[in-house]
N, C-alpha and C. Protein backbone atom coordinates (compact mmCIF):
# COMPACT_ATOMS: atom_id res chain seq x y z
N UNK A 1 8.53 38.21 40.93
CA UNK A 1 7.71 38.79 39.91
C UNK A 1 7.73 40.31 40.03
N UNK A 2 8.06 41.16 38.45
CA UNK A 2 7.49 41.96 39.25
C UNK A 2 6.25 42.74 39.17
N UNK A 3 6.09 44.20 39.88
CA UNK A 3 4.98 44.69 40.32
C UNK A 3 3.70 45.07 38.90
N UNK A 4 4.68 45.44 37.69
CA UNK A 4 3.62 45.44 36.54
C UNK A 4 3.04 44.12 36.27
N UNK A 5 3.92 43.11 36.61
CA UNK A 5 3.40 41.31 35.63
C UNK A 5 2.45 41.18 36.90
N UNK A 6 3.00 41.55 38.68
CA UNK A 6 1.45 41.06 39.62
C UNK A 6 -0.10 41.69 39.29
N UNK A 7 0.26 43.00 38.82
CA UNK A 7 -0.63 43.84 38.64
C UNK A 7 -1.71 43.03 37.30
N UNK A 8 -1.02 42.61 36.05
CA UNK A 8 -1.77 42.53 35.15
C UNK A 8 -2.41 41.28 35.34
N UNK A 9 -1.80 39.99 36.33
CA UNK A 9 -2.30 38.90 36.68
C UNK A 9 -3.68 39.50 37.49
N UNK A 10 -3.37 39.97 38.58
CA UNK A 10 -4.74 40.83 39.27
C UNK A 10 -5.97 40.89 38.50
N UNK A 11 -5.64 42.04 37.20
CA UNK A 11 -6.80 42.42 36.43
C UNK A 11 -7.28 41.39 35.73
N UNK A 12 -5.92 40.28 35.46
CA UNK A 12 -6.54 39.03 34.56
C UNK A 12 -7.77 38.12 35.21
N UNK A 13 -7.28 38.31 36.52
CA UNK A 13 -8.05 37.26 37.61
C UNK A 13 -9.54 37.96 37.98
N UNK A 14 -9.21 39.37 37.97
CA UNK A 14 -10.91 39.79 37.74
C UNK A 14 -11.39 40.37 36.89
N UNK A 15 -11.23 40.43 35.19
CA UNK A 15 -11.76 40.00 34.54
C UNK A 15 -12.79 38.85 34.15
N UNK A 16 -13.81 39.10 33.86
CA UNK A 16 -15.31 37.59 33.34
C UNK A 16 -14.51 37.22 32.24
N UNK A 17 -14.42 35.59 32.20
CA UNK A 17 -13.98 35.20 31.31
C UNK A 17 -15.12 35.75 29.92
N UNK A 18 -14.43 35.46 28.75
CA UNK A 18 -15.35 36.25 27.63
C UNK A 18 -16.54 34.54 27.77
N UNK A 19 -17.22 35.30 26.63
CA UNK A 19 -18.30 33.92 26.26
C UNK A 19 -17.92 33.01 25.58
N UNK A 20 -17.91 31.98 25.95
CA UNK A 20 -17.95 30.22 25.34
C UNK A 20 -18.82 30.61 24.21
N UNK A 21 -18.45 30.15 22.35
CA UNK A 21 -19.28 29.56 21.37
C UNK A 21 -19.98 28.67 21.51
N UNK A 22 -21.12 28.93 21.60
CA UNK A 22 -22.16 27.45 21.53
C UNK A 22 -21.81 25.99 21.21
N UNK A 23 -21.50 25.16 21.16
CA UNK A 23 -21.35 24.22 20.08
C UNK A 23 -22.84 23.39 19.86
N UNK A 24 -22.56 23.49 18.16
CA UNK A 24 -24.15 22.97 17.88
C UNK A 24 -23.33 23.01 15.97
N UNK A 25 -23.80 21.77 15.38
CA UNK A 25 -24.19 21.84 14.37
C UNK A 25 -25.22 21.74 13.35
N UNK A 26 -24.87 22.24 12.33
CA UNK A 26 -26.21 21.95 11.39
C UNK A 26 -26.00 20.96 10.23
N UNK A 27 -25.67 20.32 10.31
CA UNK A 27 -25.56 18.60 9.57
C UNK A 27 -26.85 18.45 9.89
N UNK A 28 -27.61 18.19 8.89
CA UNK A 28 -28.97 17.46 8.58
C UNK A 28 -30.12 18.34 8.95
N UNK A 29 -29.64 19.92 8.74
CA UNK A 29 -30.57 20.86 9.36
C UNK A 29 -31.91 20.78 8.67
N UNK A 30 -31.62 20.23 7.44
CA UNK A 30 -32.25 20.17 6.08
C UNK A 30 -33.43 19.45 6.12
N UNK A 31 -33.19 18.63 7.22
CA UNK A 31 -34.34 17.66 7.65
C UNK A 31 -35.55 17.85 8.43
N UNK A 32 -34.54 19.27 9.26
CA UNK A 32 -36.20 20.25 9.98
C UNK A 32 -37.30 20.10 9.25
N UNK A 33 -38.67 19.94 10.16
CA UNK A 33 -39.98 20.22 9.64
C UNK A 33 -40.36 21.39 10.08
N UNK A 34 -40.00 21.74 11.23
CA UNK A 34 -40.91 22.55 12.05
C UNK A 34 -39.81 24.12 12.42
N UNK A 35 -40.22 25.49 11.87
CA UNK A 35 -39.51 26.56 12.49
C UNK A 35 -38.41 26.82 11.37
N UNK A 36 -39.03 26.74 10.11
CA UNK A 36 -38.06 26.89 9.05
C UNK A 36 -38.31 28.41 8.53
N UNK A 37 -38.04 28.87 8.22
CA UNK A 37 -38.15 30.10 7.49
C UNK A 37 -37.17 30.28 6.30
N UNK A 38 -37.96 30.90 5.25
CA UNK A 38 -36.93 31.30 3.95
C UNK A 38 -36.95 33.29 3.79
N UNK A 39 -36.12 33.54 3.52
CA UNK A 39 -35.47 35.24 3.40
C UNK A 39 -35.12 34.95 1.83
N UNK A 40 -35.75 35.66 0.99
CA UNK A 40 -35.35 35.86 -0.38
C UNK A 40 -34.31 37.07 -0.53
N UNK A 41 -33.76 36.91 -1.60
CA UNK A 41 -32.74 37.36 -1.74
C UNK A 41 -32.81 37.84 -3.68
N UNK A 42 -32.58 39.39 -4.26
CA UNK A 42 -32.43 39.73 -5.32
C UNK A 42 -31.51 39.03 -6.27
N UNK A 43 -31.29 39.07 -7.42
CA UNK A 43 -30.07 37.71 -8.15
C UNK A 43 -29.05 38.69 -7.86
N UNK A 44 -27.78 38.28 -7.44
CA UNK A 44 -26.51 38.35 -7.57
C UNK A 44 -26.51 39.08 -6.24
N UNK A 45 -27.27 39.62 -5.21
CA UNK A 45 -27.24 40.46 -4.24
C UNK A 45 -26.96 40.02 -2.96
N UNK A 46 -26.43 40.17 -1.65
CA UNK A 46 -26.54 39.53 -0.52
C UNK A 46 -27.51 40.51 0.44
N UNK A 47 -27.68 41.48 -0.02
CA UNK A 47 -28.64 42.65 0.49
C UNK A 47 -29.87 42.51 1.03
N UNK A 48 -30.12 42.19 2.77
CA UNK A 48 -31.36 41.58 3.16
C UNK A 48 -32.34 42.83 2.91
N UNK A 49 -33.47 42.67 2.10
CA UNK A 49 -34.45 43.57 2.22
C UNK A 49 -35.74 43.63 2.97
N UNK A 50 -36.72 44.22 2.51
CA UNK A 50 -38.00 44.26 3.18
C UNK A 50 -38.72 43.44 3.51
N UNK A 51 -38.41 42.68 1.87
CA UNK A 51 -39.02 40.94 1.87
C UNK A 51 -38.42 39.49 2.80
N UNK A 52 -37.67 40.46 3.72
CA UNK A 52 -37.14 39.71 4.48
C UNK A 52 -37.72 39.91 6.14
N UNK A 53 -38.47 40.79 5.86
CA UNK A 53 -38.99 41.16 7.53
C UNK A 53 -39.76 40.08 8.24
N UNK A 54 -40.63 39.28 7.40
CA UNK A 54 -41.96 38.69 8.33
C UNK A 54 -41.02 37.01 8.13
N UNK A 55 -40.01 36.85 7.75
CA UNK A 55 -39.17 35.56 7.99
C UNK A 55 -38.41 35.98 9.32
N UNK A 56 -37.91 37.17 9.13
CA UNK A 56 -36.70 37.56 10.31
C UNK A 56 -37.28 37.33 11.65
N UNK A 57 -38.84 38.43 11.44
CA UNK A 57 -39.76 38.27 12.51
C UNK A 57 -39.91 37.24 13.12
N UNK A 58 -40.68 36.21 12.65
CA UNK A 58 -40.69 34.85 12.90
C UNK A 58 -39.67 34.26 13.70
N UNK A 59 -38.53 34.39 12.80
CA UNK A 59 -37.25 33.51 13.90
C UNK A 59 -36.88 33.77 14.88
N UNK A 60 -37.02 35.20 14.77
CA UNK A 60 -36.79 36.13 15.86
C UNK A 60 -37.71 35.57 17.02
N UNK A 61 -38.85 35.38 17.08
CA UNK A 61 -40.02 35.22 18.03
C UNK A 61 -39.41 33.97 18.32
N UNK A 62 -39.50 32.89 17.56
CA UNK A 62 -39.04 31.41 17.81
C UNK A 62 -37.58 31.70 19.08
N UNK A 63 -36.92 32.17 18.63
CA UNK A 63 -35.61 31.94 19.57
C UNK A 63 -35.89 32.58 20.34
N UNK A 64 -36.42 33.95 20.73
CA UNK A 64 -36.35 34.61 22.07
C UNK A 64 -37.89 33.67 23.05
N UNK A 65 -38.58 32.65 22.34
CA UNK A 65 -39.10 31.73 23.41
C UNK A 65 -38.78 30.83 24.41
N UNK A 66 -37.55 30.70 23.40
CA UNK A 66 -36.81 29.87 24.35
C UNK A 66 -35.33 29.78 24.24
N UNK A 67 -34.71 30.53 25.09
CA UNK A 67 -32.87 30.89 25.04
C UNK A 67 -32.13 29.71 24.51
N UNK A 68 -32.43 28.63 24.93
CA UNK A 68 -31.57 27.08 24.32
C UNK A 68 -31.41 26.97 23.27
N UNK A 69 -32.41 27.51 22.07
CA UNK A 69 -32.45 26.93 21.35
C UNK A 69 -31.66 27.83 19.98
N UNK A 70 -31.05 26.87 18.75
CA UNK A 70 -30.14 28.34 17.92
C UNK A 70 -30.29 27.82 17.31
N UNK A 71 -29.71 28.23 15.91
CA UNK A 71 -30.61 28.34 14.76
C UNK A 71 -29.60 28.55 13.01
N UNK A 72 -29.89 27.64 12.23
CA UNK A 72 -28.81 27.35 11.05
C UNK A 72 -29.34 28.07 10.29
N UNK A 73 -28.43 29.23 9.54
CA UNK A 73 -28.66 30.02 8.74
C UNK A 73 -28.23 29.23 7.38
N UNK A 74 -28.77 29.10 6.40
CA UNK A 74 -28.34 28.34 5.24
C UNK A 74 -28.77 28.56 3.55
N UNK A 75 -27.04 29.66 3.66
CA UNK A 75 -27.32 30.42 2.36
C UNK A 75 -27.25 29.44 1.04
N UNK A 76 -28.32 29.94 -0.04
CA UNK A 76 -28.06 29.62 -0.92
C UNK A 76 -27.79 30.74 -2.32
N UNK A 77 -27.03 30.09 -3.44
CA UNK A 77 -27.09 30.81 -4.26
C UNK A 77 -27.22 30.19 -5.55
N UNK A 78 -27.35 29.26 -5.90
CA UNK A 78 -27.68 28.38 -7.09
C UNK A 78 -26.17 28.66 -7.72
N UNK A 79 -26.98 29.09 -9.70
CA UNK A 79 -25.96 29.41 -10.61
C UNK A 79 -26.24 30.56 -11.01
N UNK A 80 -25.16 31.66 -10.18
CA UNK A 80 -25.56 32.95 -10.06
C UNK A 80 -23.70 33.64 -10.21
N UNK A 81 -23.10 32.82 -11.44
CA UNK A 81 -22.23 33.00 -11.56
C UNK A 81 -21.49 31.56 -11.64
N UNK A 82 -20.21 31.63 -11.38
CA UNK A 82 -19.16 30.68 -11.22
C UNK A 82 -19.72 29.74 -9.77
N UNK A 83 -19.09 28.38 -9.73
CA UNK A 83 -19.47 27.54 -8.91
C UNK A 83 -18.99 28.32 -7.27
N UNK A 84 -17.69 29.20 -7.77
CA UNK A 84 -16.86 29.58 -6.24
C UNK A 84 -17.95 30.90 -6.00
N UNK A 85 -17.82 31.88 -7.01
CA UNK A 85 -18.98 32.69 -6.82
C UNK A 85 -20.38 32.55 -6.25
N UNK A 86 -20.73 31.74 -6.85
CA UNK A 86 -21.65 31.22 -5.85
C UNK A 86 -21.99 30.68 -4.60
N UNK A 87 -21.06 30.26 -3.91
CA UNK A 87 -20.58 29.65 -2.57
C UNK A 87 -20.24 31.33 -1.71
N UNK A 88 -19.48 31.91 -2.34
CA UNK A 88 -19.14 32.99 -1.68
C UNK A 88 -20.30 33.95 -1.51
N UNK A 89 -21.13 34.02 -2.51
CA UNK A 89 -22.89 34.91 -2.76
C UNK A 89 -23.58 34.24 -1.44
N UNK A 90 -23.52 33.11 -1.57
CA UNK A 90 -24.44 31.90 -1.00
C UNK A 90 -24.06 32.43 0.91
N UNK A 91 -22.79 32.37 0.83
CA UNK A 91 -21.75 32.91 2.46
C UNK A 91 -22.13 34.30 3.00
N UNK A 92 -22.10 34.82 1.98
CA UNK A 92 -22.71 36.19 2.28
C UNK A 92 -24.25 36.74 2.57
N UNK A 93 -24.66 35.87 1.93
CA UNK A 93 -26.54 36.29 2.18
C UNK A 93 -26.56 35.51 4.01
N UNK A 94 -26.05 34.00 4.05
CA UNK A 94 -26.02 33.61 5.33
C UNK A 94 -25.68 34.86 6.38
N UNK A 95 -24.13 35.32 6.19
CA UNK A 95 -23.65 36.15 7.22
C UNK A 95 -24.76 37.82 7.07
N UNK A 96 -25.25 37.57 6.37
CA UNK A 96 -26.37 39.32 6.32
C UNK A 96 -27.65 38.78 6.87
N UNK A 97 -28.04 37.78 6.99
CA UNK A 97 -29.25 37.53 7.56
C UNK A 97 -28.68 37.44 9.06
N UNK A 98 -27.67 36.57 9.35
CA UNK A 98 -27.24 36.42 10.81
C UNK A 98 -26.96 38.23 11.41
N UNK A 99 -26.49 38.62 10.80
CA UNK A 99 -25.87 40.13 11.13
C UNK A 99 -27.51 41.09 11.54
N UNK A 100 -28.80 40.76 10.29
CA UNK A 100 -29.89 41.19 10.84
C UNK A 100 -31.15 40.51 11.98
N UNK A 101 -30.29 39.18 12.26
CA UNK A 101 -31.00 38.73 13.66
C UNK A 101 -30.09 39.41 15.19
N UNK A 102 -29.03 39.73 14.43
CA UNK A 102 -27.94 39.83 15.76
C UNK A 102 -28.35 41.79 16.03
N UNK A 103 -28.73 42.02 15.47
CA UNK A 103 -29.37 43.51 15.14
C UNK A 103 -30.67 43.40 15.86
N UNK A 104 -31.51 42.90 15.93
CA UNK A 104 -32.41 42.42 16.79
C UNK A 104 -32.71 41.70 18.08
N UNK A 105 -31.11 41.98 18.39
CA UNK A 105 -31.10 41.46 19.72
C UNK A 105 -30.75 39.77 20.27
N UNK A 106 -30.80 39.40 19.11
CA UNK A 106 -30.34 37.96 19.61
C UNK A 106 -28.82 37.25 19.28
N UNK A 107 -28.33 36.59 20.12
CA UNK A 107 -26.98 36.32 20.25
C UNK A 107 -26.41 35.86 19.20
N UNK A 108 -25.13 36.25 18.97
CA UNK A 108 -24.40 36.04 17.43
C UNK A 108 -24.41 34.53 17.80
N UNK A 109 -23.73 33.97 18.91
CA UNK A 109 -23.23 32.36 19.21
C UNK A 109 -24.42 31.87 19.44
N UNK A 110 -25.81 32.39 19.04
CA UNK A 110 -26.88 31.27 19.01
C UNK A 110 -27.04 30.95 17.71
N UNK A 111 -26.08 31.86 16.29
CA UNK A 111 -26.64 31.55 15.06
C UNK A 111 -25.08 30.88 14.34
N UNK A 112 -25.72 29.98 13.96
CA UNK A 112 -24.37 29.10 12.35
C UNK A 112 -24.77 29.65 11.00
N UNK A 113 -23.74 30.49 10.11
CA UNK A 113 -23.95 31.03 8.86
C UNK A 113 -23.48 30.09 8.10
N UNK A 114 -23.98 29.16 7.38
CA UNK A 114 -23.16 28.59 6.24
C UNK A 114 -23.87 28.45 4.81
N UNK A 115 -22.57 28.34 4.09
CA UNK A 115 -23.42 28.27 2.20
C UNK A 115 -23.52 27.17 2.16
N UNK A 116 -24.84 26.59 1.48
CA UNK A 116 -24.94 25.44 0.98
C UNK A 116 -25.10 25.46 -0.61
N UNK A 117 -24.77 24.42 -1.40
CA UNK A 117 -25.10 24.04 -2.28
C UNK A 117 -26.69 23.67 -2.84
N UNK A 118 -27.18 24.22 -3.78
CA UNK A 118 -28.40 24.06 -4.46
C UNK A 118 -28.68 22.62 -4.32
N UNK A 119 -28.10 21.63 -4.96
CA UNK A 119 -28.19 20.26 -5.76
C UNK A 119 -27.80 19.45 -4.42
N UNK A 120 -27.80 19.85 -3.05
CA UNK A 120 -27.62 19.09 -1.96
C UNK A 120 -28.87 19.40 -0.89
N UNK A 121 -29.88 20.40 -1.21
CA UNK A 121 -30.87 20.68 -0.33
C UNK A 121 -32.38 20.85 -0.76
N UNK A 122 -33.29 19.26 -0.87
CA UNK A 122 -34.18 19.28 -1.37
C UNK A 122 -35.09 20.56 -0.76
N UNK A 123 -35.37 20.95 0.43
CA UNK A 123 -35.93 22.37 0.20
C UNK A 123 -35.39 23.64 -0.05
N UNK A 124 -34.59 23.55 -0.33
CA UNK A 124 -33.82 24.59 -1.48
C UNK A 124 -34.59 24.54 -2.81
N UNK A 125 -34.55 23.17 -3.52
CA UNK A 125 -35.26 22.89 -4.85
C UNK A 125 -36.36 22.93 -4.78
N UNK A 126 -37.17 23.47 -3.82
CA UNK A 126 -38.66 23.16 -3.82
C UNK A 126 -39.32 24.93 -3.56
N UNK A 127 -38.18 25.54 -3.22
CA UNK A 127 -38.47 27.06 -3.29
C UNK A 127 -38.69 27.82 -4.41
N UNK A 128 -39.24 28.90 -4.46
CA UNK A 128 -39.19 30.04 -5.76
C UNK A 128 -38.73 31.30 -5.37
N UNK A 129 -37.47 31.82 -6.17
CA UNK A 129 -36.98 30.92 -6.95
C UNK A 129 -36.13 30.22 -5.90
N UNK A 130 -35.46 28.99 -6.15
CA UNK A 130 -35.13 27.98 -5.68
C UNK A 130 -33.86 28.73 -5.48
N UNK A 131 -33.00 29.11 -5.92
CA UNK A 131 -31.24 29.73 -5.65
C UNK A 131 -31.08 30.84 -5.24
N UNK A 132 -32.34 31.50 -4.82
CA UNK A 132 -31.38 33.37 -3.96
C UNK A 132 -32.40 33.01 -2.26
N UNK A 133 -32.24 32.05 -1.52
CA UNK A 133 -32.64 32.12 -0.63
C UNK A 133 -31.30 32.07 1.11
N UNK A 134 -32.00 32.52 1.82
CA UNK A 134 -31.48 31.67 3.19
C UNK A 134 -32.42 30.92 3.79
N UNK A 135 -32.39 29.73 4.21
CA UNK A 135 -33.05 29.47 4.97
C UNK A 135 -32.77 29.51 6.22
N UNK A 136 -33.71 29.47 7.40
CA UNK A 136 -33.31 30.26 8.60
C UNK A 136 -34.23 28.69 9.56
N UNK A 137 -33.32 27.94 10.09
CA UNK A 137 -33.81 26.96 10.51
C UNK A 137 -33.47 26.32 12.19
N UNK A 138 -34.58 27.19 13.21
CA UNK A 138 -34.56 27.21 14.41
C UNK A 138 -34.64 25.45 14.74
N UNK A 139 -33.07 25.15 15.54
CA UNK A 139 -32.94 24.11 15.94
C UNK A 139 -33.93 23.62 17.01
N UNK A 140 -34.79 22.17 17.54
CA UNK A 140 -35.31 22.39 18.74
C UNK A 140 -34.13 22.36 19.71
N UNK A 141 -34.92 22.71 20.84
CA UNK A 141 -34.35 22.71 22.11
C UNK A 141 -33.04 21.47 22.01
N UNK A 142 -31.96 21.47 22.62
CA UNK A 142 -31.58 20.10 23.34
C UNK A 142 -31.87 19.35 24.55
C-alpha cells in the first residue's frame, strides 16, 4: 500500500462515524390524539410566520422532554392550484416548518416532512381553513 492510501485509511479509522437516520414512520400519524399541533399557513405560501410561534413552541417543548421521541410533520395544501402544485406547496410548508424546529435546536433526524393529501386526513378536514396547514405530530416514545 502506499503511504498516501495508509494515511487516508488512518484518518478514515479516526474519524466518528456520521449519524444514523432515525428510522420511524408516520403511517397512521393521523390517528394521534395526544401532542398534535397545527402551523397555519397564508394561501399559496410555504412561508412559516408569526402565527406559527405558539404551535412551534409547543412541539418544541414536547420533544426536548424527552430525546426518543420524533415527530411527523404533515403538510397540507388542499386546492391551491393544480393537484401536483399542491403536493409540492403541501412539501414545502412540511420542509419550512421542519427547517424552523431544526432552527431551534432540535435534530433534523428526529423530524419526517411529508405532503399529505386533503381528502385522506380527517383532521386536516376538521381544521380552518382546512388546506394551508402543517400538522406537527409528536410521536410517543417507543
Amino acid at each position: 500500500m502506499t503511504r498516501a492510501r495508509l494515511a487516508l485509511l488512518a484518518l478514515m479509522a479516526a474519524t466518528p462515524a456520521a449519524a444514523q437516520i432515525r428510522p420511524f414512520s408516520c403511517v397512521g400519524a393521523e390517528q394521534v390524539q395526544d401532542d398534535v399541533f397545527s402551523v397555519p399557513f397564508d394561501r399559496g405560501s410555504a412561508r412559516v410566520t408569526e402565527a406559527a410561534r405558539s404551535a412551534l413552541a409547543a412541539a418544541e417543548e414536547a420533544l426536548r422532554a424527552d430525546p426518543d421521541r420524533v415527530a411527523c410533520l404533515l403538510g397540507h395544501a388542499g386546492q391551491e392550484g393544480g393537484a401536483s402544485t399542491s403536493i409540492r406547496l403541501a412539501a414545502e410548508r412540511a420542509r419550512a416548518v421542519a427547517a424552523a424546529l431544526s432552527s431551534r435546536g432540535i435534530e433534523r433526524d428526529r423530524l419526517r416532512a411529508e405532503a399529505r393529501s386533503a381528502q385522506f386526513s380527517p383532521r386536516v378536514r376538521a381544521a380552518v381553513p382546512p388546506s394551508r396547514t402543517v400538522t406537527i405530530v409528536v410521536l410517543p416514545a417507543p
